[in-house]
Protein backbone atom coordinates (compact mmCIF):
# COMPACT_ATOMS: atom_id res chain seq x y z
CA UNK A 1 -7.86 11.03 -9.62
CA UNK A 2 -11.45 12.37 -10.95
CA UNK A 3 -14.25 11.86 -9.04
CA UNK A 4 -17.12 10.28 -10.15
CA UNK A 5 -20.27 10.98 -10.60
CA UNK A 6 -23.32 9.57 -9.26
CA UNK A 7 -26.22 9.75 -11.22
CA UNK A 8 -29.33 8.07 -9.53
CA UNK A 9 -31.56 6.09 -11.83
CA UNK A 10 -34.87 8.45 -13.00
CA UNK A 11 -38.62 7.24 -13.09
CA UNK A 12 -41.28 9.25 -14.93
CA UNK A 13 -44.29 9.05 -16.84
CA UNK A 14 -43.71 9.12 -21.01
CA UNK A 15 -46.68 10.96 -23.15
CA UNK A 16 -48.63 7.54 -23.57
CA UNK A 17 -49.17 7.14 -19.17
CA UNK A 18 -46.26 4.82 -18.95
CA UNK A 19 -43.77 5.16 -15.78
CA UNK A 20 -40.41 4.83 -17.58
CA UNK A 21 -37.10 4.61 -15.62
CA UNK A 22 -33.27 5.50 -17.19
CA UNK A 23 -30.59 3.78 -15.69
CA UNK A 24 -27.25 4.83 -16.13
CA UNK A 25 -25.04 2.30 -15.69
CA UNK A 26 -22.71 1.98 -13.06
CA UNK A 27 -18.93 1.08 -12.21
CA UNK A 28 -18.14 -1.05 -9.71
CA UNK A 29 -14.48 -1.91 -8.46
CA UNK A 30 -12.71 -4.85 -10.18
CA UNK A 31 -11.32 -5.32 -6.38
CA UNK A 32 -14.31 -5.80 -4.53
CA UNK A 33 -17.21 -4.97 -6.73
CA UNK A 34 -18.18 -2.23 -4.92
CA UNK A 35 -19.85 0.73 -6.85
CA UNK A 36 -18.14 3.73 -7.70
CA UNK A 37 -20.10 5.83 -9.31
CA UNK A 38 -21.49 6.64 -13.10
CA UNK A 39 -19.67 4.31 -15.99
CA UNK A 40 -16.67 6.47 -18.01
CA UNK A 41 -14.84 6.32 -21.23
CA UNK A 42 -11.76 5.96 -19.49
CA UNK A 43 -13.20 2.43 -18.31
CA UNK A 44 -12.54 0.78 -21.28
CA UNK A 45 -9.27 0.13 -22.63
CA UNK A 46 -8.24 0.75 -26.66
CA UNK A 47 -8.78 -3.96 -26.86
CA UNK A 48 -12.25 -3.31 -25.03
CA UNK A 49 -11.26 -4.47 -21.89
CA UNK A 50 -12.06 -2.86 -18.24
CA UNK A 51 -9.56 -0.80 -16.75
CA UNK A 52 -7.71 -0.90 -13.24
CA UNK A 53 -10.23 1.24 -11.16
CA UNK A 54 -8.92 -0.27 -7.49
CA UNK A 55 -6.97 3.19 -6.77
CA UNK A 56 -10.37 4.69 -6.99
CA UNK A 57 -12.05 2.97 -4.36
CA UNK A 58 -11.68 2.99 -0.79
CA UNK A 59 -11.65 -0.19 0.63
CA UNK A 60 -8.89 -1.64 -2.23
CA UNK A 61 -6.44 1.58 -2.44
CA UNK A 62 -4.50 0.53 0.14
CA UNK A 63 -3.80 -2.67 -1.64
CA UNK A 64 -3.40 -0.88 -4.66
CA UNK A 65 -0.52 1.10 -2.73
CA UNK A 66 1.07 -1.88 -1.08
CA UNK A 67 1.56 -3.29 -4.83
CA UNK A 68 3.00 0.05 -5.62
CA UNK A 69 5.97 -0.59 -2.78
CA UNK A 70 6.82 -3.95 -4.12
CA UNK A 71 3.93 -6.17 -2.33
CA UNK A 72 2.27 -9.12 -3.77
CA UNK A 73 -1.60 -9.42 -3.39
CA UNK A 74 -3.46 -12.49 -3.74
CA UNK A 75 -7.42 -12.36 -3.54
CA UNK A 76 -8.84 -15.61 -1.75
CA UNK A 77 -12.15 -16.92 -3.40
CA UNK A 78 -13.12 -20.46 -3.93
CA UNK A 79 -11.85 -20.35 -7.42
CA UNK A 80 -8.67 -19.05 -6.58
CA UNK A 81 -7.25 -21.15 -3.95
CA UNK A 82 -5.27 -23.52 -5.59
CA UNK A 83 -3.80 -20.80 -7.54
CA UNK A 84 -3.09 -18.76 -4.41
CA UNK A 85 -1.55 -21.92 -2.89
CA UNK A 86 0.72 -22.96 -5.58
CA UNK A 87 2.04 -19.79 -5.51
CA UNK A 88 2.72 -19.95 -1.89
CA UNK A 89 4.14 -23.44 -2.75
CA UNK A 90 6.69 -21.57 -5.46
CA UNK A 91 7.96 -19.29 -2.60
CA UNK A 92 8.12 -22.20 -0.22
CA UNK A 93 5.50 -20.78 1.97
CA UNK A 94 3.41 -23.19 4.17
CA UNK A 95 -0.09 -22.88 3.39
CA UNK A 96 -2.88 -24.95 4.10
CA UNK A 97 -6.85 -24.84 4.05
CA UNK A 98 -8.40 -23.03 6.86
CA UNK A 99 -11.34 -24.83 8.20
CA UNK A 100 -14.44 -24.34 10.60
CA UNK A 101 -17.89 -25.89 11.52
CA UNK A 102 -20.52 -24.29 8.97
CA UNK A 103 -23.85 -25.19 8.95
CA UNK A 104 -23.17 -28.74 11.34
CA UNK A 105 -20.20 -29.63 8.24
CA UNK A 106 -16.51 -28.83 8.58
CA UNK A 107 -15.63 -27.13 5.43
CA UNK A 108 -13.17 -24.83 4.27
CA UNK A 109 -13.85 -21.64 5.13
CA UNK A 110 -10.23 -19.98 3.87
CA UNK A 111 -6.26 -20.67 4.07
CA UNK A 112 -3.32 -20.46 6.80
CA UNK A 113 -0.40 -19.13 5.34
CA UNK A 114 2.98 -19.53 7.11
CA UNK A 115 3.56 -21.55 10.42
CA UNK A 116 4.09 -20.33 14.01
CA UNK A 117 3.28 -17.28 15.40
CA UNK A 118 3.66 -15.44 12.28
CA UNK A 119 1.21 -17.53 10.80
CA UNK A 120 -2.33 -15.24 9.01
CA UNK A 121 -5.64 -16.80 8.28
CA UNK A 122 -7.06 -15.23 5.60
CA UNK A 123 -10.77 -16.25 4.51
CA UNK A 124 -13.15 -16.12 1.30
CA UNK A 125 -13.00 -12.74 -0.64
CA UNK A 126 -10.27 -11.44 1.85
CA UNK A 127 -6.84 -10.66 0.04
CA UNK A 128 -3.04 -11.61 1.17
CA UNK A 129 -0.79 -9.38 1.49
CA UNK A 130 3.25 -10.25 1.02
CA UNK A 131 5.00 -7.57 1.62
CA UNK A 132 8.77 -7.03 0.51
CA UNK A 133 10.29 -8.26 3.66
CA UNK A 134 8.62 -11.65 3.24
CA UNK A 135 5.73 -11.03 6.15
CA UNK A 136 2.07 -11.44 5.55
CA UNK A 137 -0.72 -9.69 6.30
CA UNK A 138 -4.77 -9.51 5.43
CA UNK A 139 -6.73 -7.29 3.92
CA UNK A 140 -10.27 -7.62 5.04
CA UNK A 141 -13.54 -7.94 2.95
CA UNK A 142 -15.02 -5.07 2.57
CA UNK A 143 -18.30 -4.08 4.89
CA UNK A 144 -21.49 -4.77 3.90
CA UNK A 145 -23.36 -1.74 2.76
């Protein structure tokens, strides 16, 4: 895997007085949209679309490795839940909406996958994890920076 490099943004003054500022734009994981460093050719694919770049980053390379060994890997977002869920439905997996007090409202805060005490909560922007012998497991958000 190359390493990327990280080239910090650069402010200086142009003949006329002016403080100008290049940028170079930046990469950020198609995971969890953390940065990686300076924007490559190998980003873009031959259709124009962005490439794969989870095995680069740190937090999502172990999901990226999981999927390798036969896992399945759903990321839970608002937007994605009833996607996530139907697929649970397709496996016959129990899943329902996770829910907790926020802000004085109950509201839905994530999803409970499976039933017992094998049962995983996993919330917004954290990803399930299926692994080949039909357990679960979650991958956390990543940290704030």
């Amino acid at each position: 895997m190359k390493t990327r490099i990280h080239t910090p943004d650069r402010t200086w003054t142009n003949d006329e007085g002016r403080k100008v500022t290049t940028v170079k734009a930046k990469r950020a994981c198609n995971g969890c949209g953390q940065l990686l460093g300076d924007l490559a050719d190998r980003d873009v694919d031959e259709r124009g679309n962005l490439t794969d770049v989870r095995a680069e980053c740190d937090h999502c390379r172990p999901l990226v490795e999981a999927e390798a060994a036969g896992a399945r890997t759903w990321h839970l977002t608002p937007r994605t839940i009833a996607r996530v869920d139907d697929d649970l439905d397709r496996l016959d997996v129990f899943a329902k909406g996770y829910w907790q007090f926020v802000d004085g409202k109950n509201t839905v805060v994530g999803l409970r996958v499976g039933t017992g005490e094998t049962r995983v909560v996993v919330r917004w922007d954290e990803w399930l994890v299926m692994h080949r012998d039909g357990t679960f497991t979650v991958h956390g958000a990543p940290e704030e920076a």
